[in-house]
Every structure is written in structure tokens, then in C-alpha cells.
Protein backbone atom coordinates (compact mmCIF):
# COMPACT_ATOMS: atom_id res chain seq x y z
CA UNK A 1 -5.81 0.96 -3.26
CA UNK A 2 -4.93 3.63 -1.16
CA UNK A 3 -1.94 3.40 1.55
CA UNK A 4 -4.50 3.66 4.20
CA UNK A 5 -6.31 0.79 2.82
CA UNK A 6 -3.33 -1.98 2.47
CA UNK A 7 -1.86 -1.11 6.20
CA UNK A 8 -5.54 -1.63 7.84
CA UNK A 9 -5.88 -4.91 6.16
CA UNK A 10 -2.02 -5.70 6.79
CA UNK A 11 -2.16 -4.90 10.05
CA UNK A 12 -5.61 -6.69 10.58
CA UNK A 13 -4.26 -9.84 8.75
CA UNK A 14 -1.31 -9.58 11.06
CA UNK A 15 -3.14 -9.59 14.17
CA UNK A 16 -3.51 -13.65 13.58
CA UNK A 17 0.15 -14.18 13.97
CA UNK A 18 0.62 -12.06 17.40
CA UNK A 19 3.38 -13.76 18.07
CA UNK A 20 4.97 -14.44 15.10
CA UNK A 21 6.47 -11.31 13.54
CA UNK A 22 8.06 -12.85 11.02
CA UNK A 23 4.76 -14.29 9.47
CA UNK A 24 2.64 -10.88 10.51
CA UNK A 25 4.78 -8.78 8.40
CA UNK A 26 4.42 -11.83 5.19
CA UNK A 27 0.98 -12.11 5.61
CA UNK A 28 0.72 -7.69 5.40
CA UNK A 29 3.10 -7.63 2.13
CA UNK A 30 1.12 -10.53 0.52
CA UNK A 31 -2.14 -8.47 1.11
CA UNK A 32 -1.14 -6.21 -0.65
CA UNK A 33 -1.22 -7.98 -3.94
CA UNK A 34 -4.50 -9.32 -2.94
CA UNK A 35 -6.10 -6.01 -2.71
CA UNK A 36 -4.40 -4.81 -5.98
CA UNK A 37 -5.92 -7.81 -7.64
CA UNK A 38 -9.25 -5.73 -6.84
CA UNK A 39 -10.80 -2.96 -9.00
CA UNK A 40 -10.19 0.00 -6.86
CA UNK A 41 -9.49 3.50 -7.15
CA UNK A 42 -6.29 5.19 -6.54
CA UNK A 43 -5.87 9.07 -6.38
CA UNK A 44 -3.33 10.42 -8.55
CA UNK A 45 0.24 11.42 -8.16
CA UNK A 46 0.98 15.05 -9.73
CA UNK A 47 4.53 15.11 -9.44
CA UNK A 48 7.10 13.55 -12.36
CA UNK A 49 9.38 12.95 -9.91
CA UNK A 50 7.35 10.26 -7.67
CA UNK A 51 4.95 9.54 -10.82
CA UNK A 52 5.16 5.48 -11.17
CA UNK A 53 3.91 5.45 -14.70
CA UNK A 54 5.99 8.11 -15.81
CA UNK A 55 9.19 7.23 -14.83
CA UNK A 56 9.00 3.66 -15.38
CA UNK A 57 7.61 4.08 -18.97
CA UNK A 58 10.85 6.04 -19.92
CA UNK A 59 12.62 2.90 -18.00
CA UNK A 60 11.13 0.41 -19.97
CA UNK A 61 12.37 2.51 -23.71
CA UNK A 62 15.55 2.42 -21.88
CA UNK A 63 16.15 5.73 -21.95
CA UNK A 64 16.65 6.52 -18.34
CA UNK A 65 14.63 9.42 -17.79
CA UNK A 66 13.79 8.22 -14.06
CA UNK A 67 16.96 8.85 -12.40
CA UNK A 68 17.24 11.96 -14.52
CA UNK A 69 14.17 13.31 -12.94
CA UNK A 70 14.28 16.35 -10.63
CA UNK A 71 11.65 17.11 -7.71
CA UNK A 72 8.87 19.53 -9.51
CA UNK A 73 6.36 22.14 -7.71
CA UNK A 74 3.78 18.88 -6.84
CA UNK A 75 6.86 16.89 -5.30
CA UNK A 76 5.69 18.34 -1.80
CA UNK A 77 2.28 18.46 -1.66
CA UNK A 78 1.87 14.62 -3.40
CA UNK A 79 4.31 13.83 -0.62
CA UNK A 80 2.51 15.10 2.12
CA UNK A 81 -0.42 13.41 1.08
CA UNK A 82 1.29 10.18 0.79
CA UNK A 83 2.42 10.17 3.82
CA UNK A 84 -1.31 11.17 5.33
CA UNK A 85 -2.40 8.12 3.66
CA UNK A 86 -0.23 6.42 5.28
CA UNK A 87 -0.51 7.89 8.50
CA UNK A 88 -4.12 7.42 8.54
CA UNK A 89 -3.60 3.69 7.52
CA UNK A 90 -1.61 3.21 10.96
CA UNK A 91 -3.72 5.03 13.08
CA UNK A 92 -6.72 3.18 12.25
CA UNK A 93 -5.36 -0.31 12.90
CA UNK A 94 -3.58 1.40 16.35
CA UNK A 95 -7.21 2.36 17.55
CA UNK A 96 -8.97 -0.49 16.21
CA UNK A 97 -7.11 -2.43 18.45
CA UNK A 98 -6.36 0.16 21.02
CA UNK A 99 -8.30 -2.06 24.56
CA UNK A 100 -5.32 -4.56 23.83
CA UNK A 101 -2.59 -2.67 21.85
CA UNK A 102 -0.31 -2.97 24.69
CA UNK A 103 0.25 -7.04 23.86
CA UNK A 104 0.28 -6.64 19.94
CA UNK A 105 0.87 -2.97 18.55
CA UNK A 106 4.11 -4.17 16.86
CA UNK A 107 2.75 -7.31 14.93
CA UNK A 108 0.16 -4.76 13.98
CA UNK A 109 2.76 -2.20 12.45
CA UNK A 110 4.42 -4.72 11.06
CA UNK A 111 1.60 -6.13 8.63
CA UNK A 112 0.98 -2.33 8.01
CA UNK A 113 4.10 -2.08 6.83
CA UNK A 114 4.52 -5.24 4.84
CA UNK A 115 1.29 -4.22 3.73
CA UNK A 116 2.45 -0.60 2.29
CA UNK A 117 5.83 -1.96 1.49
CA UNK A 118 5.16 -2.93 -2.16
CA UNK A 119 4.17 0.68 -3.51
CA UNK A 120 7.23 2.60 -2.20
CA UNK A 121 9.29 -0.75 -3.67
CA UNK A 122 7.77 0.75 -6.61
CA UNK A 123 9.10 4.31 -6.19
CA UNK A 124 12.97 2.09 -5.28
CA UNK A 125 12.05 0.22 -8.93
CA UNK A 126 11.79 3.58 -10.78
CA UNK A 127 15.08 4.65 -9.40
CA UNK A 128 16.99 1.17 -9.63
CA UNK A 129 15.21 -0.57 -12.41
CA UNK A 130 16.90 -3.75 -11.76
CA UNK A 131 16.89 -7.36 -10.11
CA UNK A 132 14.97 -8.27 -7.93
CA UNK A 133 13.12 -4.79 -8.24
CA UNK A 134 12.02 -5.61 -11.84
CA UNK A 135 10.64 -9.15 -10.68
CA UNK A 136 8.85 -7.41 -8.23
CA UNK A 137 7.54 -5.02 -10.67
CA UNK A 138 6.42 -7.24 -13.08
CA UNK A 139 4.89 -9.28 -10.39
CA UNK A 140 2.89 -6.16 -9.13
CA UNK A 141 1.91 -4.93 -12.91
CA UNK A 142 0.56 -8.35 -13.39
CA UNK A 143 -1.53 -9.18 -10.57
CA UNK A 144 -2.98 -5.13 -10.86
CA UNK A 145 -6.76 -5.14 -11.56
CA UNK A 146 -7.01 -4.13 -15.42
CA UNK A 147 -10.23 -2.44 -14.52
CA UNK A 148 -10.01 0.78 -12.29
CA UNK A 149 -12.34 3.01 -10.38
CA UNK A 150 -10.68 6.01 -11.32
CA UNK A 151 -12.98 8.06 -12.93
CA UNK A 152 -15.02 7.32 -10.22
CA UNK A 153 -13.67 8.36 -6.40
CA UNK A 154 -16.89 8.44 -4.71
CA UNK A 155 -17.37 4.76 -5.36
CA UNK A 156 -13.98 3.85 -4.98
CA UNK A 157 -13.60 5.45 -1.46
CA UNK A 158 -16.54 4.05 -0.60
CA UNK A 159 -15.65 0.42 -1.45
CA UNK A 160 -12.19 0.93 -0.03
CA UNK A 161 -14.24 2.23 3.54
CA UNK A 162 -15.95 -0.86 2.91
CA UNK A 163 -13.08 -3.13 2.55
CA UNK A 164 -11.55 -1.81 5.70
CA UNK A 165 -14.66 -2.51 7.80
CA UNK A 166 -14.68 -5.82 6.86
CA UNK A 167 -11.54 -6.44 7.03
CA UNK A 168 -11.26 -4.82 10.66
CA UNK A 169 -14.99 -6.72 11.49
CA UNK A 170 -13.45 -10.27 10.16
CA UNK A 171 -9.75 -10.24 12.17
CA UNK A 172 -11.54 -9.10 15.51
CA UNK A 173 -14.34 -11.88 15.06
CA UNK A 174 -11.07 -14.00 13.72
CA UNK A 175 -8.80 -12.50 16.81
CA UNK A 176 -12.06 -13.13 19.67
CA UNK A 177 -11.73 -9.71 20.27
């Protein structure tokens, strides 16, 4: 899924603990796994440098290559659109609650970013490939949908459009918003 994708539904699933931070940022990193447990379609990361399969592939023949790494030409741009991701993530969940984010907007960032948190612990397991990152890791590689949508983005931005309007439909009903 993309970045946008886990912080709507972590911030959406946070919005039933508004006052209980605590369990709004738990219940945004456990989403996460949930929606990874999904088929879905992710785009691709260019550079070596922040590329999950590269670096932790050379991790796991123990030959180090990850922190040996150096930022290449696509180091920027896949940064920048990281970061959009993101940044679209949170502003959708801000202005889906915007008539009441003056009570809540922090619970909400909070799932987002329990809800995001697991990929960049990803990009910390490539560069420290050790407990309780690898846990983690394994965790995340196991619960991962075998199947992907990746030769397939129309359909799998679609279905992740469609996950977020569900998502955002089911916490307001849940919410009484």
C-alpha cells in the first residue's frame, strides 16, 4: 500500500480512541499490517540507496552491502515522492475531519503516523539489521500479501481509492460524524 493509504486508515482507525493517544497511535501501526495483508500495489523505489529489497537481500547473505550504500541520481526524486505520499496521506485525514479537527487533529496524526511508521522502520532495518528491527522485519515480510498488483497500477490505485473511502465512510458512520 501506498503511504497515503496506511495514514488515512490510521488516522481514521484512530479517530475511535479521541482521547486515548496512546491506543490511537496502536490501533494506526497495527493497520498497517492489516492493509499489507491485502493484495495491493505499491509503486516502485528507483534508488539503491532507499531500495528495501535491495539492501536487505545483501543483509540477509551477510555481506553488508546496505550500510555500504551511497545516495544515487533517484535518491531525490524517490524521496520527494515519498514524502508526497505521505503528505497526501495526512492531508486527507486533516480535511476529512476538518468541521471538528479542532477537538481531535492530534489523535488523527497520530494513527497516521503509527500507521506509516512500519515502512520507514523498514528503511531503519536496512541500515541496522538487528533486534528488534529484524523481528519486526520478519513480522512485516510475513504478514505481506504474496500476491501483488504491481503490474497492474490502474487497478491497484483504484482499490487503494477504494479502501480509503471506506475506510473514511466507516470511522465517520463509526465516529457519528
Amino acid at each position: 500500500m501506498t503511504l497515503a493509504t496506511h495514514a488515512v486508515v490510521g488516522g481514521a482507525a484512530a479517530s475511535l480512541f479521541p482521547s486515548h493517544p496512546v491506543m490511537a497511535f496502536l490501533v494506526g501501526f497495527s493497520s498497517h499490517f492489516v492493509l499489507d495483508a491485502i493484495p495491493h500495489w505499491d509503486y516502485k523505489i528507483l534508488s539503491k540507496f532507499a531500495n528495501s529489497d535491495l539492501a536487505m537481500a545483501a543483509n540477509a547473505h551477510g555481506s553488508k552491502v546496505s550500510r555500504t550504500l551511497k545516495a544515487d541520481r533517484y535518491f531525490i526524486y524517490d524521496l520527494l515522492r515519498i514524502g508526497s505520499d505521505a503528505l497526501l496521506g495526512f492531508l486527507i485525514i486533516l480535511l476529512a475531519w476538518y468541521p471538528v479537527l479542532d477537538a481531535n487533529w492530534k489523535i488523527l496524526v497520530l494513527g497516521a503516523i503509527g500507521g506509516i511508521l512500519p515502512d520507514f522502520l523498514q528503511f531503519v532495518y536496512m541500515r541496522w539489521p538487528y533486534q528488534p528491527m529484524v523481528a519486526l522485519q520478519k513480522f512485516h515480510l510475513y504478514i505481506h500479501a504474496r500476491f501483488r498488483l504491481n503490474d497492474r497500477p490502474v487497478i491497484g490505485v483504484l482499490s487503494q481509492m477504494l479502501v480509503i473511502a471506506v475506510t473514511l465512510f466507516a470511522a465517520k458512520y463509526l465516529v457519528g460524524f
